[in-house]
Protein backbone atom coordinates (compact mmCIF):
# COMPACT_ATOMS: atom_id res chain seq x y z
CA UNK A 1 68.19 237.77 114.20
CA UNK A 2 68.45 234.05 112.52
CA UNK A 3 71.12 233.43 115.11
CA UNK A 4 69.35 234.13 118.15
CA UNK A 5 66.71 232.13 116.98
CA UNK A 6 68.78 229.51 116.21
CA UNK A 7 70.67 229.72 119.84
CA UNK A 8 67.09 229.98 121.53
CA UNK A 9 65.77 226.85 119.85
CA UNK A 10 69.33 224.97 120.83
CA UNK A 11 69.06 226.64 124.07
CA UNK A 12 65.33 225.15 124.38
CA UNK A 13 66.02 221.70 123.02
CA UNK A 14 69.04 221.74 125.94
CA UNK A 15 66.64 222.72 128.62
CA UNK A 16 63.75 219.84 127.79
CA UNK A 17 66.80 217.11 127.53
CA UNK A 18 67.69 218.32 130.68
CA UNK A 19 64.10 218.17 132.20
CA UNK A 20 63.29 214.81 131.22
CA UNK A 21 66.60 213.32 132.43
CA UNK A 22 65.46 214.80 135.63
CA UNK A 23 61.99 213.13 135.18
CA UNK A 24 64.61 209.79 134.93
CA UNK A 25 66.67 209.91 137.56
CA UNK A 26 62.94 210.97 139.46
CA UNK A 27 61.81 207.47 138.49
CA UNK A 28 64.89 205.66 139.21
CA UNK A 29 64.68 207.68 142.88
CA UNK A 30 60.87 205.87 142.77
CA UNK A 31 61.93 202.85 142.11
CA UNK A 32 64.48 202.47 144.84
CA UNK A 33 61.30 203.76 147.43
CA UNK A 34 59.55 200.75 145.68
CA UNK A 35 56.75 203.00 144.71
CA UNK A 36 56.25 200.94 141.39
CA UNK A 37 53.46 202.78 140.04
CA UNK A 38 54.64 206.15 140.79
CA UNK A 39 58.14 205.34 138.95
CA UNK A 40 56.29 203.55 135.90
CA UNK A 41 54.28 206.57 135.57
CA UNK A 42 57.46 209.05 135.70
CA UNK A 43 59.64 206.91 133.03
CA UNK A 44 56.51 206.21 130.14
CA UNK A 45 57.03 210.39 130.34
CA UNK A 46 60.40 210.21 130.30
CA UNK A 47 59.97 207.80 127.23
CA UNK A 48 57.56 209.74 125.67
CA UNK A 49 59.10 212.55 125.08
CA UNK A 50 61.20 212.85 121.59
CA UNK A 51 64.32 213.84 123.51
CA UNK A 52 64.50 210.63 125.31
CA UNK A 53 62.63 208.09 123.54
CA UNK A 54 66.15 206.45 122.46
CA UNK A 55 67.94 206.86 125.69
CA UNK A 56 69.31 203.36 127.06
CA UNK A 57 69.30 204.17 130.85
CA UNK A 58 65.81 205.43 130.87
CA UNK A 59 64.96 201.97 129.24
CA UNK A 60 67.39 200.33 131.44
CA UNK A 61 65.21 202.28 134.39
CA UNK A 62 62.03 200.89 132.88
CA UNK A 63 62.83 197.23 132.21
CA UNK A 64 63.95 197.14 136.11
CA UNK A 65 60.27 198.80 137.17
CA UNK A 66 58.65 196.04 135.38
CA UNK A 67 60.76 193.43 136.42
CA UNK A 68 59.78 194.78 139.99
CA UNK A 69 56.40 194.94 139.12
CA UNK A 70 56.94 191.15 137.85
CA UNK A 71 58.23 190.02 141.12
CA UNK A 72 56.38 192.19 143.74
CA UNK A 73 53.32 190.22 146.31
CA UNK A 74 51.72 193.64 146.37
CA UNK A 75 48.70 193.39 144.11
CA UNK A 76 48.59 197.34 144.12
CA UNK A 77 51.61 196.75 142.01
CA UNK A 78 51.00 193.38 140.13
CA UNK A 79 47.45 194.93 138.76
CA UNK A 80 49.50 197.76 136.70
CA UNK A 81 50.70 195.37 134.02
CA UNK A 82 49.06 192.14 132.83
CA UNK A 83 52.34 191.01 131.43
CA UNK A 84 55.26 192.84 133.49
CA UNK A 85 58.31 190.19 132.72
CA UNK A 86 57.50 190.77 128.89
CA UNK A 87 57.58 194.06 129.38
CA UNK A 88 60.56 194.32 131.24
CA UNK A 89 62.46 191.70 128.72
CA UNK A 90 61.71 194.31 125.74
CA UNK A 91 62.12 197.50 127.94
CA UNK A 92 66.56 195.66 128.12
CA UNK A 93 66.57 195.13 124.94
CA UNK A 94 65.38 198.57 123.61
CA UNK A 95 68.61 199.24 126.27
CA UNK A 96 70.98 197.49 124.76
CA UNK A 97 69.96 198.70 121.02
CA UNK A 98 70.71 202.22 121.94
CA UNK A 99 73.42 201.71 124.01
CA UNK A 100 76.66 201.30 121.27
CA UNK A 101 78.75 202.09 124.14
CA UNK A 102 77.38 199.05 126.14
CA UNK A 103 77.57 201.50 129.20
CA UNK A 104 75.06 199.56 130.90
CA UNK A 105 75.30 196.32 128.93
CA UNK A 106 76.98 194.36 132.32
CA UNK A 107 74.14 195.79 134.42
CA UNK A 108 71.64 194.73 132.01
CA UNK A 109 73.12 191.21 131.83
CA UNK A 110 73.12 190.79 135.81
CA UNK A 111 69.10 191.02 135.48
CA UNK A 112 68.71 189.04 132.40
CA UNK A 113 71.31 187.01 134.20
CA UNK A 114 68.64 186.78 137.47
CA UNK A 115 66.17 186.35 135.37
CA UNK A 116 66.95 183.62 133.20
CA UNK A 117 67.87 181.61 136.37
CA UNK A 118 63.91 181.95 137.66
CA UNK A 119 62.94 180.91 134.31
CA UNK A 120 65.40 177.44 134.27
CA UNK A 121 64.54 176.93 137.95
CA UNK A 122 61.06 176.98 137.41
CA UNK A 123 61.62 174.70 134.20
CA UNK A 124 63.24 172.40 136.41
CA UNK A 125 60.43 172.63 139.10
CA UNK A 126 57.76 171.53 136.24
CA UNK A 127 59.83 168.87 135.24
CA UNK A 128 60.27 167.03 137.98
CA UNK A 129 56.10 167.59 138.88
CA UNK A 130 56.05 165.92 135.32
CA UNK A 131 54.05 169.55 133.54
CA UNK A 132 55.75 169.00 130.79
CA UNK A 133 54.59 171.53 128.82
CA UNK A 134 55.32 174.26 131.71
CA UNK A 135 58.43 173.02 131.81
CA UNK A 136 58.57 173.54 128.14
CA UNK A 137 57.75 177.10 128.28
CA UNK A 138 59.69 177.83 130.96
CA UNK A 139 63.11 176.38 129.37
CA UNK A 140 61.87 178.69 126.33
CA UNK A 141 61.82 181.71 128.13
CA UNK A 142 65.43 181.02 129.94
CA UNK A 143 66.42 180.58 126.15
CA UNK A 144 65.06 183.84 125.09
CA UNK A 145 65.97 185.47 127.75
CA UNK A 146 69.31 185.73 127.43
CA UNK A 147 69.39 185.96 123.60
CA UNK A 148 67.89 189.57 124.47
CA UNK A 149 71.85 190.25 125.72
CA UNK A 150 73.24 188.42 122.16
CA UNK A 151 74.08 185.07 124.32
CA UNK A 152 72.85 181.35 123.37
CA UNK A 153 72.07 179.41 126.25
CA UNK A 154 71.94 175.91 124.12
CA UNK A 155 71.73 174.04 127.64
CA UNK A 156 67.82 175.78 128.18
CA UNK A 157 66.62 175.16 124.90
CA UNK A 158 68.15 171.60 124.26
CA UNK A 159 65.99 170.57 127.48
CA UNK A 160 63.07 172.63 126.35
CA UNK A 161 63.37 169.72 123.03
CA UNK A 162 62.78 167.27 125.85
CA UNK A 163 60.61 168.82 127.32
CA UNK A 164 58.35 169.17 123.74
CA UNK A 165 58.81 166.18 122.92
CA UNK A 166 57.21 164.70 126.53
CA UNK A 167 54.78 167.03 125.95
CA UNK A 168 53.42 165.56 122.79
CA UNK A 169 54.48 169.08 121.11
CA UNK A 170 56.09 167.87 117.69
CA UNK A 171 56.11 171.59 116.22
CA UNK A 172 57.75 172.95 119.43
CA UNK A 173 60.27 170.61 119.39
CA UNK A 174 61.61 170.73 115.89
CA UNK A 175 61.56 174.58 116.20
CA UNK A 176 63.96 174.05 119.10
CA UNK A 177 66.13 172.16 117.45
CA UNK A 178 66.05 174.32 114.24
CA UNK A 179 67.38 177.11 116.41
CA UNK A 180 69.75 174.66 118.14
CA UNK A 181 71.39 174.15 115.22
CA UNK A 182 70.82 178.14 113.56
CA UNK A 183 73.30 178.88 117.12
CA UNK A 184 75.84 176.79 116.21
CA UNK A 185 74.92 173.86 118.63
CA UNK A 186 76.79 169.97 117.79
CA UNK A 187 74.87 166.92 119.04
CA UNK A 188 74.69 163.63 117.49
CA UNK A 189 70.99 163.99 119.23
CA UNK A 190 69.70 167.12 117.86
CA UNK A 191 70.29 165.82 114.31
CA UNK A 192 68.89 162.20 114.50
CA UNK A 193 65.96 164.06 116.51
CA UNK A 194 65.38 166.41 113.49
CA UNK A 195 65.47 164.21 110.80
CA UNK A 196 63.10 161.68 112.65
CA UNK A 197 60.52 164.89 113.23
CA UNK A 198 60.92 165.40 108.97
CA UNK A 199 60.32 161.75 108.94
CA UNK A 200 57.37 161.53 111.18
CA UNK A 201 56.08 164.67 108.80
CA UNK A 202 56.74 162.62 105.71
CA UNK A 203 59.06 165.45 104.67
CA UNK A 204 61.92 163.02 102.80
CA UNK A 205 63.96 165.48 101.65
CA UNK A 206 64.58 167.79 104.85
CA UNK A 207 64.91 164.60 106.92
CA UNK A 208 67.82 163.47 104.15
CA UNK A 209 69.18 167.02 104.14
CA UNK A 210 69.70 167.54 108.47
CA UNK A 211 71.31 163.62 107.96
CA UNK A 212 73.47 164.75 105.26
CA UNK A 213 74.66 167.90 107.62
CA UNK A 214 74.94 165.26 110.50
CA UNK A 215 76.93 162.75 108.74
CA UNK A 216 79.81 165.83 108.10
CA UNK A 217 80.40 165.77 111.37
CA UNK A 218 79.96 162.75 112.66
CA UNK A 219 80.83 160.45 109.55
CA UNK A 220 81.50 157.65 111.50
CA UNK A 221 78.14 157.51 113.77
CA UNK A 222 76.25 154.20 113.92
CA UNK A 223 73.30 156.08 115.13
CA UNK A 224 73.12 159.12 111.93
CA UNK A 225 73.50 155.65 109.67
CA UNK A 226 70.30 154.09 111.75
CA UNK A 227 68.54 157.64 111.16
CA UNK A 228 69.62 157.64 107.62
CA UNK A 229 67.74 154.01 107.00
CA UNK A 230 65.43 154.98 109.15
CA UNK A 231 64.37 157.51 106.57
CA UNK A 232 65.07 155.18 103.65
CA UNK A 233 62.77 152.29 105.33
CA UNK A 234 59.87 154.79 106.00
CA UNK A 235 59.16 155.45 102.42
CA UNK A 236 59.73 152.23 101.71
CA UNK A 237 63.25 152.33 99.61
CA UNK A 238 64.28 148.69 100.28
CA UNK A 239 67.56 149.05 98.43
CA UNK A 240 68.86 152.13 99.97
CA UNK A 241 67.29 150.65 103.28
CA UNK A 242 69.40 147.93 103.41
CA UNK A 243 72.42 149.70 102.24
CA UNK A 244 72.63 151.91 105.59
CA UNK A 245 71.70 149.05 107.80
CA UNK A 246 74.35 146.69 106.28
CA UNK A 247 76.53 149.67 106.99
CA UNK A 248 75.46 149.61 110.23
CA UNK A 249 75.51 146.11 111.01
CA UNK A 250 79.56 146.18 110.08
CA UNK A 251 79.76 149.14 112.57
CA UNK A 252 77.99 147.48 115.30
CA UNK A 253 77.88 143.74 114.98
CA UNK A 254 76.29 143.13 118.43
CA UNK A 255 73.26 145.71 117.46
CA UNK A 256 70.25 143.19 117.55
CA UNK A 257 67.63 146.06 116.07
CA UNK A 258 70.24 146.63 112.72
CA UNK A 259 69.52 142.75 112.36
CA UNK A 260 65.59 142.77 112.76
CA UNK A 261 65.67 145.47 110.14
CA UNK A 262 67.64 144.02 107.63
CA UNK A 263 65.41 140.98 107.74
CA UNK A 264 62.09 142.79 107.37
CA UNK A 265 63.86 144.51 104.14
CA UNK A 266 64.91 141.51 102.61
CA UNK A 267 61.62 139.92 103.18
CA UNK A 268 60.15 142.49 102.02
CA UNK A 269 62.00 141.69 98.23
CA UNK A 270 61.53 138.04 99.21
CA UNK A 271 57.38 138.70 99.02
CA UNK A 272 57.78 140.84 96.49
CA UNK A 273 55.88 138.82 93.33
CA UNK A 274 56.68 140.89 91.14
CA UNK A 275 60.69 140.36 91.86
CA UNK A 276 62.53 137.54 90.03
CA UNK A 277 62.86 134.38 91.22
CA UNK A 278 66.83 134.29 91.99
CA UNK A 279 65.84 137.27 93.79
CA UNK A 280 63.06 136.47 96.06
CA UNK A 281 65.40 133.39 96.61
CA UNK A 282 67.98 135.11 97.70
CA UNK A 283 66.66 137.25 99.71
CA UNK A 284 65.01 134.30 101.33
CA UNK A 285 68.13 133.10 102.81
CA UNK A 286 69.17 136.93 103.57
CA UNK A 287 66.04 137.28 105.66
CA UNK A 288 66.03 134.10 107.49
CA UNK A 289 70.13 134.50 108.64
CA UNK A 290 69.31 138.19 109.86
CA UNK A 291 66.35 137.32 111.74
CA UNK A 292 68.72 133.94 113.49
CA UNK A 293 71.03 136.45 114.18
CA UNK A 294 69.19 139.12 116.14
CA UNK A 295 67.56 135.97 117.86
CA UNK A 296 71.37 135.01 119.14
CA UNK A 297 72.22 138.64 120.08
CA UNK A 298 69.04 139.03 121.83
CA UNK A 299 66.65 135.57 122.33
CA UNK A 300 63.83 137.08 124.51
CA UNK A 301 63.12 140.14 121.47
CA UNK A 302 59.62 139.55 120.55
CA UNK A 303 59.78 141.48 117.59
CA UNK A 304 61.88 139.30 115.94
CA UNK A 305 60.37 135.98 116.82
CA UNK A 306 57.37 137.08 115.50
CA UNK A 307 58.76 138.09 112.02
CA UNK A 308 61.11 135.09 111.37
CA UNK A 309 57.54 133.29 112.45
CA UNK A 310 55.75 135.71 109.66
CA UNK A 311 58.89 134.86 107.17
CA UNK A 312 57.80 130.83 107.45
CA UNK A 313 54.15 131.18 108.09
CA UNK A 314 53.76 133.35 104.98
CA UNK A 315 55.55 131.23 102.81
CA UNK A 316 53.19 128.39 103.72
CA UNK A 317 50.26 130.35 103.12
CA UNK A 318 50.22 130.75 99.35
CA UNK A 319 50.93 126.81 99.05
CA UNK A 320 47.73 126.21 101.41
CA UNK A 321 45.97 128.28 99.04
CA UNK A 322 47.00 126.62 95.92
CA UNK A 323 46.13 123.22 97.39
CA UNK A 324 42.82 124.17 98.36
CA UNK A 325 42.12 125.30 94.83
CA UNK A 326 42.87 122.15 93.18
CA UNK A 327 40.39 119.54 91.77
CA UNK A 328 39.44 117.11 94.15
CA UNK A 329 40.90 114.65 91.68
CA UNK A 330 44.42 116.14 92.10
CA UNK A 331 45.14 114.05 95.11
CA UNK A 332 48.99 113.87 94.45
CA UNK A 333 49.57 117.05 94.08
CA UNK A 334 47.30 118.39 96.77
CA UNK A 335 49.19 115.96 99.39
CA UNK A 336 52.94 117.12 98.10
CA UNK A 337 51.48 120.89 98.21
CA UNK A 338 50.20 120.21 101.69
CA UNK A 339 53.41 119.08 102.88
CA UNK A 340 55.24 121.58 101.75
CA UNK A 341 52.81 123.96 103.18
CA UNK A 342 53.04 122.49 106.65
CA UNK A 343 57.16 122.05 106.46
CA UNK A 344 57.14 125.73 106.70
CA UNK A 345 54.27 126.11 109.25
CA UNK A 346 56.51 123.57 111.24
CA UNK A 347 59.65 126.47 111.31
CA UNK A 348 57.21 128.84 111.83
CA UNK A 349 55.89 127.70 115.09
CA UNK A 350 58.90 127.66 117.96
CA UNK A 351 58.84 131.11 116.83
CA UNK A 352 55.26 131.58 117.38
CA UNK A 353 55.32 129.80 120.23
CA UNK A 354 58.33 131.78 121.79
CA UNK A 355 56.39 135.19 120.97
CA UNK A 356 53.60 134.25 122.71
CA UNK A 357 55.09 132.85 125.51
CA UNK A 358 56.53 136.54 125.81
CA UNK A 359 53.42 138.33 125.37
CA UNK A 360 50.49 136.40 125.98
CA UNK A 361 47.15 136.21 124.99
CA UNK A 362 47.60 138.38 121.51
CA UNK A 363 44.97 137.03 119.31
CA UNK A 364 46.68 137.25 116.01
CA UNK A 365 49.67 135.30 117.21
CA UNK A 366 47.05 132.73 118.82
CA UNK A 367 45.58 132.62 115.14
CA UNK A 368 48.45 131.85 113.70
CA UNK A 369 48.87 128.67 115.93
CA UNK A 370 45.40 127.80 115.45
CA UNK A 371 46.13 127.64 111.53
CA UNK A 372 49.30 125.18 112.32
CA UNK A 373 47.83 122.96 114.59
CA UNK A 374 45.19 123.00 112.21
CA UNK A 375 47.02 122.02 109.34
CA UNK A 376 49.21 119.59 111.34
CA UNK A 377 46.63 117.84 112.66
CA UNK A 378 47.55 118.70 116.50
CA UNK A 379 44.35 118.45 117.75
CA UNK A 380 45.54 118.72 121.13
CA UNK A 381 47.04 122.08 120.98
CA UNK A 382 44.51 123.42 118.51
CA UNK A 383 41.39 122.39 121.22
CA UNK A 384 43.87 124.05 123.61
CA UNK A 385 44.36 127.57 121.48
CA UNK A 386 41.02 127.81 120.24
CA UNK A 387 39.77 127.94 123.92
CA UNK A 388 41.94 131.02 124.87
CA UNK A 389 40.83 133.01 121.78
CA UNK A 390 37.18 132.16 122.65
CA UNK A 391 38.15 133.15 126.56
CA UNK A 392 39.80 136.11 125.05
CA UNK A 393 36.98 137.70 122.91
CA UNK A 394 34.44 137.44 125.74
CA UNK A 395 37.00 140.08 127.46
């Protein structure tokens, strides 16, 4: 008697297998008469049932009635789902998780394949209408995409970086490039990008640790070196600062920016009081011949003619001061004090007067020359300054 049993429950576990592979191929019939909602409504059965909830062509079936539904005009259709292409996306990969085989793996790449292509195409589309953030998105979704079939597509999520980063979407972007490098993807780029996003973040140690992983590969790189004291200048480690950038300045002697940097560190020890006085010194002379050299690479760099200027004028102004504090009596020393005040104002100003003969009009340059011509007595140019920073805070 336990047998028969046994052979009618096999028997009636056959028969409903049978009967919802019938209610499959019914939708798949559906779908091919484009009656979407008919064919949705015959596979969620098929799905439903325990004999069937794992099979891979009946999610196969599924995934292409919502991708349908995703792409139809007919709002009959488009109201059945408010998210069809998600549902379709997770309807292949259920697919592809039952389906060891991969008997249907090739067919289920050709419509992620399809797929994916909309989602680049329309990245590219935002791009170029400057939606940054759609295009974003869209790059995001090729990406993902086709990771639902085990494949990276580096090419859609590198520009979805760019894309983040137009878009003013920091936490997008280093995600990107975290799973950039999680799938194996090389690029001087993504590493420099992903330190600088640690660095921006104030996050020292992450920033150092994607530099260090760069630097394997590309040991030789002026540009990890420039992210590396990039880091190092940041949070304001002058000695480890300088040690990248001198690296960098033997790798690239012609690199104007290495230069500027290297003098801002060393003046940075140079105004350091609390540093001794071989040192400041030193670093003096250090500051002053990187600054004249990234003014020979590159003589129209604004940048740097206003720091050499800062280098001179901020030597003079701590001499000023001390000869403004002195007795009146101390006529001697107040005159030597003076002049060695105005010695430096006197290298300071070409410089000053270079950087604001390449950007006009910016007040704190302008009050810098006002000081000089003060101090020097140049009445001439002082009435002359003093009248475009008067024209200039009426604006």
């Amino acid at each position: 008697m336990k047998k028969i049993l046994f052979v009618l429950v096999l028997v009636f576990s056959i028969t409903l297998t049978f009967a919802q592979k019938n209610v499959r191929q019914t939708a798949s019939n559906l779908l091919k008469d484009g009656k979407l909602d008919k064919a949705l409504e015959s596979i969620n059965q098929c799905l439903q049932d325990a004999s069937t909830a794992q099979d891979a062509k009946a999610w196969f079936i599924r995934g292409n009635i919502f991708l349908e539904i995703a792409n139809s005009k007919d709002e009959k259709y488009k109201s059945l789902d408010p998210d069809p292409l998600q549902k379709a996306l997770e309807s292949y990969k259920k697919a592809i998780e039952y389906d060891p085989k991969k008997d249907y793996y090739e067919d289920i790449f050709a419509k992620l394949t399809w797929q994916h292509n909309n989602f680049f195409n329309a990245g590219v589309d935002s791009y170029n209408k400057k939606s940054y953030k759609d295009a974003m998105l869209d790059f995001e979704n090729a990406a993902n995409t086709l990771s639902i079939a085990k494949v990276a597509d580096t090419v859609a999520l590198f520009y979805a970086a760019a894309c983040a980063n137009l878009a003013g979407e920091k936490g997008k972007q280093k995600q990107y490039y975290i799973d950039l490098l999680k799938g194996g993807a090389k690029s001087i780029v993504i590493y420099a990008s992903l330190a600088d996003l640690y660095r921006l973040e104030k996050d020292s140690a992450d920033a150092l640790k994607v530099i260090r992983a760069g630097k394997k590969l590309y040991p030789n790189n002026l540009q990890m070196t420039l992210s590396e004291s990039n880091v190092y200048i940041f949070f304001s480690d002058v000695p480890k600062a300088l040690s990248t950038l001198n690296i960098a300045a033997q790798k690239d002697s012609t690199n104007y920016l290495v230069f500027n940097a290297i003098g801002i560190n060393y003046q940075k020890i140079y105004e350091d009081t609390l540093q001794k006085p071989a040192n400041r010194s030193d670093a003096y002379k250090r500051s002053e011949a990187a600054y004249l050299k990234a003014i020979k690479l590159k003589p129209d760099f604004y940048d740097v003619e206003l720091n050499i200027a800062s280098l001179y004028f901020n030597s003079a102004v701590p001499i000023a001061l001390k000869a403004n504090g002195l007795p009146l009596d101390a006529k001697d020393e107040y005159d030597k004090l003076v002049a060695d005040a105005n010695a430096f104002y006197k290298l300071a100003l070409p410089y000053l007067k270079k950087a604001d003969e390449l950007q006009p009009n910016d007040l704190n340059t302008l009050n810098s020359l006002r000081q000089i011509y003060s101090s020097l007595g140049d009445k001439e140019n002082l009435k002359v300054v003093q009248a475009k920073i008067l024209e200039l805070r009426k604006k």
